[in-house]
C-alpha atoms as a PDB file:
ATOM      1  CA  UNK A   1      -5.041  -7.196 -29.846  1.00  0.00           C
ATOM      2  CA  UNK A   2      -8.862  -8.419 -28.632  1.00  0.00           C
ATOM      3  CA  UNK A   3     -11.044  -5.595 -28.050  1.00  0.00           C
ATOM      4  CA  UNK A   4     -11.919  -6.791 -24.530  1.00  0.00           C
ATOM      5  CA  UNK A   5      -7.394  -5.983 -24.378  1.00  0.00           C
ATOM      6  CA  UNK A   6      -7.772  -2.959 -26.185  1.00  0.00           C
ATOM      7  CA  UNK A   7     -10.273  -1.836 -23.366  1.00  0.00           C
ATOM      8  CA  UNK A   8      -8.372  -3.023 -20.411  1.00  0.00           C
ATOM      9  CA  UNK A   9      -4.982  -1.379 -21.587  1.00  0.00           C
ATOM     10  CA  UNK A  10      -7.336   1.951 -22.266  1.00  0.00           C
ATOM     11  CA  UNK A  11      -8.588   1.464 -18.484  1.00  0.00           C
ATOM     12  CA  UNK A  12      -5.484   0.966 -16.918  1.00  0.00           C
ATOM     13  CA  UNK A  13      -3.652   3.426 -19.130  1.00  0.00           C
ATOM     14  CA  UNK A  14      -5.887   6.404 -18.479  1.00  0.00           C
ATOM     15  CA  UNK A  15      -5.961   5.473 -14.428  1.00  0.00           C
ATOM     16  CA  UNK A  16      -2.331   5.581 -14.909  1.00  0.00           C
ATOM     17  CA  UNK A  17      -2.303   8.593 -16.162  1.00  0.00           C
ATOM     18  CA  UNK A  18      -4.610  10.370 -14.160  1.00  0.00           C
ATOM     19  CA  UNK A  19      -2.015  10.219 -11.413  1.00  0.00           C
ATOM     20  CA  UNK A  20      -0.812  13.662 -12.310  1.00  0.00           C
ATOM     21  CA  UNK A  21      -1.883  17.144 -12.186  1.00  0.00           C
ATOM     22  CA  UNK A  22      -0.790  19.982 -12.617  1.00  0.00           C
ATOM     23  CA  UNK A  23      -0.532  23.142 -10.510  1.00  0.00           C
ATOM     24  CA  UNK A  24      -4.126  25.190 -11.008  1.00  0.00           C
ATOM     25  CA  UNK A  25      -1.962  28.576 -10.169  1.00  0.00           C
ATOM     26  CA  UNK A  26       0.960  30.123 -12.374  1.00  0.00           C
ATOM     27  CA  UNK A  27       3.439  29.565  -9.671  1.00  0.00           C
ATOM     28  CA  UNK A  28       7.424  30.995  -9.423  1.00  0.00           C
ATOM     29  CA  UNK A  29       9.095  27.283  -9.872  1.00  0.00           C
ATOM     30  CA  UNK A  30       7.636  25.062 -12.436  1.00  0.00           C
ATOM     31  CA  UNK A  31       6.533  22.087 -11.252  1.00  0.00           C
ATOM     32  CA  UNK A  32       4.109  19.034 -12.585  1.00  0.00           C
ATOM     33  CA  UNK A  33       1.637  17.062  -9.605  1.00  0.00           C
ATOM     34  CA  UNK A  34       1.366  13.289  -9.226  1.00  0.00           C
ATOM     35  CA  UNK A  35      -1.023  11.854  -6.403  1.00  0.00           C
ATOM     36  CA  UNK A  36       0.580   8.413  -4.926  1.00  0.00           C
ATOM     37  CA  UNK A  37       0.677   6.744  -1.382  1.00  0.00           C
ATOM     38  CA  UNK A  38      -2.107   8.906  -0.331  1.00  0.00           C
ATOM     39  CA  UNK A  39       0.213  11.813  -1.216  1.00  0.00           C
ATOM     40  CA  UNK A  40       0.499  14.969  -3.697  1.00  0.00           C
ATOM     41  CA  UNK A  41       3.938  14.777  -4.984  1.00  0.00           C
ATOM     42  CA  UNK A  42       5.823  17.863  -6.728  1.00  0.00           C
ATOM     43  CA  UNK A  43       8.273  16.932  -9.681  1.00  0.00           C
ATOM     44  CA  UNK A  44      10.589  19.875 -10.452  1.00  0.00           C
ATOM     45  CA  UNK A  45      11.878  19.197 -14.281  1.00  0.00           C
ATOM     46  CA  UNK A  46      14.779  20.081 -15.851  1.00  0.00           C
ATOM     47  CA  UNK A  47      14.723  20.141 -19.609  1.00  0.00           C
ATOM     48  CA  UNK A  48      18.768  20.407 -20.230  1.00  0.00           C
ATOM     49  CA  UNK A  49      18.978  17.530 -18.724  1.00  0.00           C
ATOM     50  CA  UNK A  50      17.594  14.000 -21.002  1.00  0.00           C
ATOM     51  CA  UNK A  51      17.671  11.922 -16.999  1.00  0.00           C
ATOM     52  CA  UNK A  52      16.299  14.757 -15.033  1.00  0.00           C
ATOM     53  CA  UNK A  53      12.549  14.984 -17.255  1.00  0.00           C
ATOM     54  CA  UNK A  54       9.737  12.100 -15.991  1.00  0.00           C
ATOM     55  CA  UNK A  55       8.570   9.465 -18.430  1.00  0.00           C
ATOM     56  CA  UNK A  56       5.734   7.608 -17.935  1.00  0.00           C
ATOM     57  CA  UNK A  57       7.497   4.635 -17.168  1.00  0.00           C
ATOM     58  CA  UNK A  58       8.052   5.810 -14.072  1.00  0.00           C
ATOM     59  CA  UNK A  59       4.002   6.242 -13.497  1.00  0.00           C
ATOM     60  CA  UNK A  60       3.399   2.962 -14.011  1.00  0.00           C
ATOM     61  CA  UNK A  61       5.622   1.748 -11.806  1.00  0.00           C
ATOM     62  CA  UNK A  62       4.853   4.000  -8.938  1.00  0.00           C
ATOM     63  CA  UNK A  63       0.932   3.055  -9.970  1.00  0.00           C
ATOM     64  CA  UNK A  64       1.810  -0.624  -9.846  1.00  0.00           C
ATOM     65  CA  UNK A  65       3.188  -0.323  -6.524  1.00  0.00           C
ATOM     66  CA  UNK A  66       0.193   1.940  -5.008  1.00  0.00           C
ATOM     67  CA  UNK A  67      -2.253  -0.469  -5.974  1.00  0.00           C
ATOM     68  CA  UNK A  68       0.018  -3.747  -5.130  1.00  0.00           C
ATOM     69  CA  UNK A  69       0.944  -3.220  -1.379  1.00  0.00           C
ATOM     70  CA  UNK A  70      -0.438  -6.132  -0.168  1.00  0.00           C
ATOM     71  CA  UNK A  71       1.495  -9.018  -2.668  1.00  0.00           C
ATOM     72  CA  UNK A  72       4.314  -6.230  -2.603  1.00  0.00           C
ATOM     73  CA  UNK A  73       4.527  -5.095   1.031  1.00  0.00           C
ATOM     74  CA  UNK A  74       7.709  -2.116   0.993  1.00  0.00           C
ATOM     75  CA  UNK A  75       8.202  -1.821   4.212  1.00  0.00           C
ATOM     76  CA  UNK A  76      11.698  -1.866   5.660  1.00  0.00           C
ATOM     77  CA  UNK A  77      12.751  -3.089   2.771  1.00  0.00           C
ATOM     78  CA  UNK A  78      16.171  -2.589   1.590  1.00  0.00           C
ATOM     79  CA  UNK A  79      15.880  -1.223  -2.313  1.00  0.00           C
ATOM     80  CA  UNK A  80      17.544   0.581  -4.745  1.00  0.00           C
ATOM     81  CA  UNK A  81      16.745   2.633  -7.755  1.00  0.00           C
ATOM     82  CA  UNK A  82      18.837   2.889 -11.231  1.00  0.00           C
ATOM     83  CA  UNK A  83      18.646   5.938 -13.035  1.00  0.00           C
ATOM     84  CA  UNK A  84      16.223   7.247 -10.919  1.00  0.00           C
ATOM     85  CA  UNK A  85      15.787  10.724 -13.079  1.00  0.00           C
ATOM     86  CA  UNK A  86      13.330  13.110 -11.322  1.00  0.00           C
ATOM     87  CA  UNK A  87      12.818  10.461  -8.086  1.00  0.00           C
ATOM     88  CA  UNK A  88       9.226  10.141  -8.284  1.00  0.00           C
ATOM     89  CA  UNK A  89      10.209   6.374  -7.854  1.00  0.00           C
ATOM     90  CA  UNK A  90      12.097   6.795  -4.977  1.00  0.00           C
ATOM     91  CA  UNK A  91       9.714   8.693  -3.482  1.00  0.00           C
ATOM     92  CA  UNK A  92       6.762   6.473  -3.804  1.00  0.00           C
ATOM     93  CA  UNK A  93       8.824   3.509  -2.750  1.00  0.00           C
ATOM     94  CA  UNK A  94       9.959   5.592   0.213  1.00  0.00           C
ATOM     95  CA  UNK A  95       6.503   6.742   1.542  1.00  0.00           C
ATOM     96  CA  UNK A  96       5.397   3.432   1.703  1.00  0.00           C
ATOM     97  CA  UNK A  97       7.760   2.514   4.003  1.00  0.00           C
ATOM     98  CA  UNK A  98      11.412   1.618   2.431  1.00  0.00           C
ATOM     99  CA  UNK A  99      14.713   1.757   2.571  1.00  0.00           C
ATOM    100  CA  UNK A 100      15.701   3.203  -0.523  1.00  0.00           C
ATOM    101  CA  UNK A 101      19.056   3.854  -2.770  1.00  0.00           C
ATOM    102  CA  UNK A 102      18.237   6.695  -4.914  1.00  0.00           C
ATOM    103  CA  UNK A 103      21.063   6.414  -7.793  1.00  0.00           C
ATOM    104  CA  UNK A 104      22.081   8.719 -11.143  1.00  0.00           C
ATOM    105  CA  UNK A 105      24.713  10.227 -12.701  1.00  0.00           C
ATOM    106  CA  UNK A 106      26.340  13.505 -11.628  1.00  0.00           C
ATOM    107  CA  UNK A 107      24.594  15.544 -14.016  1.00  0.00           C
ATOM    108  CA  UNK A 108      21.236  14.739 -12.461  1.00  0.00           C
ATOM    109  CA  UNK A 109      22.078  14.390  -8.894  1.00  0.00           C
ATOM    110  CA  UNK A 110      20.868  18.194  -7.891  1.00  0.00           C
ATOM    111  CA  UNK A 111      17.746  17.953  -9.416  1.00  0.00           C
ATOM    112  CA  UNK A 112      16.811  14.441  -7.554  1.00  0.00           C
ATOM    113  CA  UNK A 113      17.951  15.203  -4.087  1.00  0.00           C
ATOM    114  CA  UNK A 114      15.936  18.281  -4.435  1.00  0.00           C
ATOM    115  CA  UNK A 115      12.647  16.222  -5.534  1.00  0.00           C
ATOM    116  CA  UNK A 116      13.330  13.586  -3.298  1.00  0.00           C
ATOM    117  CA  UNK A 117      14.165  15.928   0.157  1.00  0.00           C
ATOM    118  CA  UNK A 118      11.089  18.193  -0.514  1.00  0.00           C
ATOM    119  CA  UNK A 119       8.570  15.067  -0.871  1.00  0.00           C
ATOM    120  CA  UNK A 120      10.005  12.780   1.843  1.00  0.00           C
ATOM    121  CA  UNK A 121      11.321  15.006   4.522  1.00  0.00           C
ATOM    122  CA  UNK A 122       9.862  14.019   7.686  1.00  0.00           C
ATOM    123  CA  UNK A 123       7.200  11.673   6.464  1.00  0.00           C
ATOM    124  CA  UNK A 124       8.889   8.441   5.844  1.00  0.00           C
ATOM    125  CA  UNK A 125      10.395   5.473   7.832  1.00  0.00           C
ATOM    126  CA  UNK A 126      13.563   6.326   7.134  1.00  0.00           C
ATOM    127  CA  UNK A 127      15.020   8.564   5.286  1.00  0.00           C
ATOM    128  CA  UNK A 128      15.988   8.011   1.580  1.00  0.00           C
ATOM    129  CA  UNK A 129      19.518   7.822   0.178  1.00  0.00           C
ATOM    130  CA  UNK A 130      20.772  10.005  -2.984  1.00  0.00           C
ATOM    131  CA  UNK A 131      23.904   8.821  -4.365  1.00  0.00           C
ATOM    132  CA  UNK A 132      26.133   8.821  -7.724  1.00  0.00           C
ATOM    133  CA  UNK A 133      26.046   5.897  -9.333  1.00  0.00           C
ATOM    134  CA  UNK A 134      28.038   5.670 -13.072  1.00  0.00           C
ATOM    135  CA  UNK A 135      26.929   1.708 -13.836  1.00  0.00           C
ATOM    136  CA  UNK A 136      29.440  -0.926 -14.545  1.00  0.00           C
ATOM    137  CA  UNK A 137      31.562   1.029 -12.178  1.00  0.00           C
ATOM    138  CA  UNK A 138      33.030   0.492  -8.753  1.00  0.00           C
ATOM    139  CA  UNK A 139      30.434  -1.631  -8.171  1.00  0.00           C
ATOM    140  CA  UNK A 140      32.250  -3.922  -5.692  1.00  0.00           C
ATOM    141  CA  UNK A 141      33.664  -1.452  -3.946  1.00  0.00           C
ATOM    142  CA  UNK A 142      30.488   0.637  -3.705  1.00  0.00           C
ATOM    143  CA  UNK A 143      28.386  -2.632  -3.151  1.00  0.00           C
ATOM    144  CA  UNK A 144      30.333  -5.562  -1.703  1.00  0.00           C
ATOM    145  CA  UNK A 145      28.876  -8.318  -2.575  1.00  0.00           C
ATOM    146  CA  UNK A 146      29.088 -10.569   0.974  1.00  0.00           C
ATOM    147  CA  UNK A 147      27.662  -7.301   2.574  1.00  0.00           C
ATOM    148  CA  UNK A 148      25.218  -5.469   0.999  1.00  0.00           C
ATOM    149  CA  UNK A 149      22.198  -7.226   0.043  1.00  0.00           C
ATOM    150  CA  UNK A 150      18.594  -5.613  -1.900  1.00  0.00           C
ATOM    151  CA  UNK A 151      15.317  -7.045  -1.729  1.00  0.00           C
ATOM    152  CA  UNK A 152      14.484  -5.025  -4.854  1.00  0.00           C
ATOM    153  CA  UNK A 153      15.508  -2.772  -7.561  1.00  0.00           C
ATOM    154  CA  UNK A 154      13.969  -0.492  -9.584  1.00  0.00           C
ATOM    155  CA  UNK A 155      14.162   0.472 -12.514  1.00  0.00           C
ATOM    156  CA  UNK A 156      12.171   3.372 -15.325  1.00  0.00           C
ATOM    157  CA  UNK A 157      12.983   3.610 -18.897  1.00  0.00           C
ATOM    158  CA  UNK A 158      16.717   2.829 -17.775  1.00  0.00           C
ATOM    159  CA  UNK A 159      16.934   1.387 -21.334  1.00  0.00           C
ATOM    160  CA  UNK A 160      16.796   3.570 -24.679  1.00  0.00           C
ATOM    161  CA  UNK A 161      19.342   4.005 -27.674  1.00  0.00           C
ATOM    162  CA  UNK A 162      22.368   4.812 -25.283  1.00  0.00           C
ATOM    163  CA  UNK A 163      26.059   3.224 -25.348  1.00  0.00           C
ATOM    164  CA  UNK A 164      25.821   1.894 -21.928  1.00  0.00           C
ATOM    165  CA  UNK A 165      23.364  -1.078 -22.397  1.00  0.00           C
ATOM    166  CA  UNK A 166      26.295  -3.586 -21.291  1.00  0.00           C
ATOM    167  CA  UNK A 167      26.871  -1.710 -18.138  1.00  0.00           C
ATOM    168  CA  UNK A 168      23.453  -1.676 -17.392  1.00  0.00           C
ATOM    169  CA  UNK A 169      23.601  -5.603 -16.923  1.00  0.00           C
ATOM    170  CA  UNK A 170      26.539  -5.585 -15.565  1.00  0.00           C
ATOM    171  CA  UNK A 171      25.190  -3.357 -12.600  1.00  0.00           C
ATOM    172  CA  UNK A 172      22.097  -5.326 -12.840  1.00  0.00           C
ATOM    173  CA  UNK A 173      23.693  -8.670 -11.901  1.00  0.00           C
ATOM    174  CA  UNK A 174      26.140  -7.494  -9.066  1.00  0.00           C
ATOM    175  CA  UNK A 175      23.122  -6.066  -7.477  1.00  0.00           C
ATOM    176  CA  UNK A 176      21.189  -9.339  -7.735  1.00  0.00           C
ATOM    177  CA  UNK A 177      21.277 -11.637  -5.240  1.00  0.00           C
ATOM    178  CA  UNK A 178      19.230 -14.905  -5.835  1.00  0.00           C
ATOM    179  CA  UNK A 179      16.215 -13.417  -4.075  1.00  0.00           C
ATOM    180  CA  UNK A 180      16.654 -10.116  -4.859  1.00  0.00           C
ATOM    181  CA  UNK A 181      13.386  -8.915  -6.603  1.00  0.00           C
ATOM    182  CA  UNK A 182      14.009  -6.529 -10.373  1.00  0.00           C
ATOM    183  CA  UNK A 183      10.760  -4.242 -10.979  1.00  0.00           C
ATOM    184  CA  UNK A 184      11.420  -3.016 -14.184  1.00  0.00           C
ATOM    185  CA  UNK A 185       9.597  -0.436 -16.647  1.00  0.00           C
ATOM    186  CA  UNK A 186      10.181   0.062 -20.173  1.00  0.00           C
ATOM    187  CA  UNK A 187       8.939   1.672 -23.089  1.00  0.00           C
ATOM    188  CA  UNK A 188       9.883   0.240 -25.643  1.00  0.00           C
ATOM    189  CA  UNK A 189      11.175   2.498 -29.109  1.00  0.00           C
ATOM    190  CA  UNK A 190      13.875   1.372 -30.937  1.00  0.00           C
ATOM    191  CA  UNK A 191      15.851  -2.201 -31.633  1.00  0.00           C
ATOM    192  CA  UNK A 192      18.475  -2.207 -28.971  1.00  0.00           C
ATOM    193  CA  UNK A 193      15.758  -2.476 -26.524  1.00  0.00           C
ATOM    194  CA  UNK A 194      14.118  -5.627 -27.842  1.00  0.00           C
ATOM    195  CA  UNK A 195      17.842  -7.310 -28.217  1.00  0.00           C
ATOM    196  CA  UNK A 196      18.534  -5.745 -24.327  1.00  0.00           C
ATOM    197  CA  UNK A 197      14.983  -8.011 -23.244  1.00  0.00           C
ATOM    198  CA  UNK A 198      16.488 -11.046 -25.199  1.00  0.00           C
ATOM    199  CA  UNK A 199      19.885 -10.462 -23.444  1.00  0.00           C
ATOM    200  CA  UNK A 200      18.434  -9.734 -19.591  1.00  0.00           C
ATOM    201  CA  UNK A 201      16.356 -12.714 -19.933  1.00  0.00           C
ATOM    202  CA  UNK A 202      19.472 -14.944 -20.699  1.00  0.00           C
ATOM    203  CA  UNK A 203      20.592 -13.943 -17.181  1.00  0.00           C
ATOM    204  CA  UNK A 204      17.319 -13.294 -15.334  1.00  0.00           C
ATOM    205  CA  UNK A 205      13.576 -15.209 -14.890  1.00  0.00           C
ATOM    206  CA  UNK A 206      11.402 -12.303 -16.708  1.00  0.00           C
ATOM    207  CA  UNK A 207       7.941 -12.395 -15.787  1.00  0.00           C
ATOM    208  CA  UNK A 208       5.729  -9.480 -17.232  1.00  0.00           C
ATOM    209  CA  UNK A 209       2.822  -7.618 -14.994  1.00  0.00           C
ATOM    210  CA  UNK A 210       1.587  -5.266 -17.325  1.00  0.00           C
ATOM    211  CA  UNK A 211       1.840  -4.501 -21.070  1.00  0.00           C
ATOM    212  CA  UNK A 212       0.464  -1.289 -22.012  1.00  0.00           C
ATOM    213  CA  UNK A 213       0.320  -0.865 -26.269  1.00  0.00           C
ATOM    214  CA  UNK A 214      -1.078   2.598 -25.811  1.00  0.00           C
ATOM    215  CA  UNK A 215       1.656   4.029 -24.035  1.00  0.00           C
ATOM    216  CA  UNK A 216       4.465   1.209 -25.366  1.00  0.00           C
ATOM    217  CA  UNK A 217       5.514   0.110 -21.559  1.00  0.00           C
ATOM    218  CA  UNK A 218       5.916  -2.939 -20.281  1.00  0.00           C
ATOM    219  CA  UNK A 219       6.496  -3.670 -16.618  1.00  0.00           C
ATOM    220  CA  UNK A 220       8.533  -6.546 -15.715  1.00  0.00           C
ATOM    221  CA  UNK A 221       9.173  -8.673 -12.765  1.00  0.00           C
ATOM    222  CA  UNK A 222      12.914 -10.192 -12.624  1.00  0.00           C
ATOM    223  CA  UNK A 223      14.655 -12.781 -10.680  1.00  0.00           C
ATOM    224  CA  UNK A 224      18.089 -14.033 -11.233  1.00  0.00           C
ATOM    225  CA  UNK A 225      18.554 -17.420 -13.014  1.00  0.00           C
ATOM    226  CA  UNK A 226      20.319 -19.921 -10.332  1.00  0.00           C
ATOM    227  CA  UNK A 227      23.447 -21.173 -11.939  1.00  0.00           C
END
């Protein structure tokens, strides 16, 4: 990498990361600041939980979309979130002005709708959905096709050394319509998410917005492929 990169990804990595805070007071429930959409945002954690702790793929995002409102103008529009964790994505997307999907599995469900009713409760356009969502499954019948349409997805370090990396696509094409719009996050660690990149982009136009070496994230923008 140039060192005119190196600085840039330095920049933008420590702005990133100057999005959170934490509480100045010992308080009685733990909980770790972010600042986005004009807002303070509480994130409750739960460590016995691998989906319900925030990675910093999730910052970026959120960052990306705080400082992008103008070329990527949320409001009203109709999106939903994979593996949405702690929320802090759904919340961000929801205070600046959408429609949002919050989805997880069971384990983690608690934990969201918690982090997503105590940050959004009375101060968005409409009020954010938290729902169950086990991918590669029921995915017609949850989300008919002819019916239910999403001008975006998103998605935060939905990708790691798990066994699910087929039903991941899976989920992400029957949610993809051909204008649907795939903001995706991911820090990259292991093999299976290189080979997951070389698969998605088989299926999907991959266009990337920000690569950050320091923190090993990359944010992509998706669109699927016309057949």
């Amino acid at each position: 990498m140039e060192p005119d990169e190196n600085n840039e990804d330095a920049e933008l990595a420590a702005a990133i990361m100057k999005r959170h805070f934490r509480p100045s007071l010992i308080r009685t429930e733990a909980w770790e600041g972010y600042e986005f959409a004009d807002m303070e945002i509480k994130i409750t954690e739960s460590t016995d939980c691998y989906g319900a702790v925030l990675w910093p793929s999730a910052m970026v995002l959120c960052h990306f979309l705080d400082t992008h409102q103008e070329e990527y103008n949320l409001t009203d529009k109709n999106i939903i979130e994979l593996g949405a964790g702690t929320g802090l994505v759904t919340i961000v997307t929801s205070l600046l002005g959408a429609k949002v999907t919050s989805t997880d599995l069971p384990d983690v469900l608690s934990n969201l709708r918690h982090n997503v009713q105590r940050n959004t409760r009375e101060l968005c356009r409409h009020e954010p959905l938290v729902s169950e969502l086990s991918w590669g499954k029921q995915l017609e019948e949850r989300f008919p096709r002819d019916t239910c349409h999403f001008d975006y997805i998103m998605a935060a370090d939905v990708v790691y050394a798990h066994p699910y990396l087929q039903e991941l696509m899976e989920t992400f094409m029957h949610l993809s319509s051909d204008d649907t719009v795939i903001l995706w996050a991911m820090r990259f660690r292991l093999d299976p998410e290189n080979s997951f990149v070389d698969t998605f982009e088989k299926h999907f136009h991959l266009e990337e917005l920000y690569n950050l070496p320091s923190l090993r994230i990359k944010l992509y923008r998706a669109q699927k492929r016309r057949v």
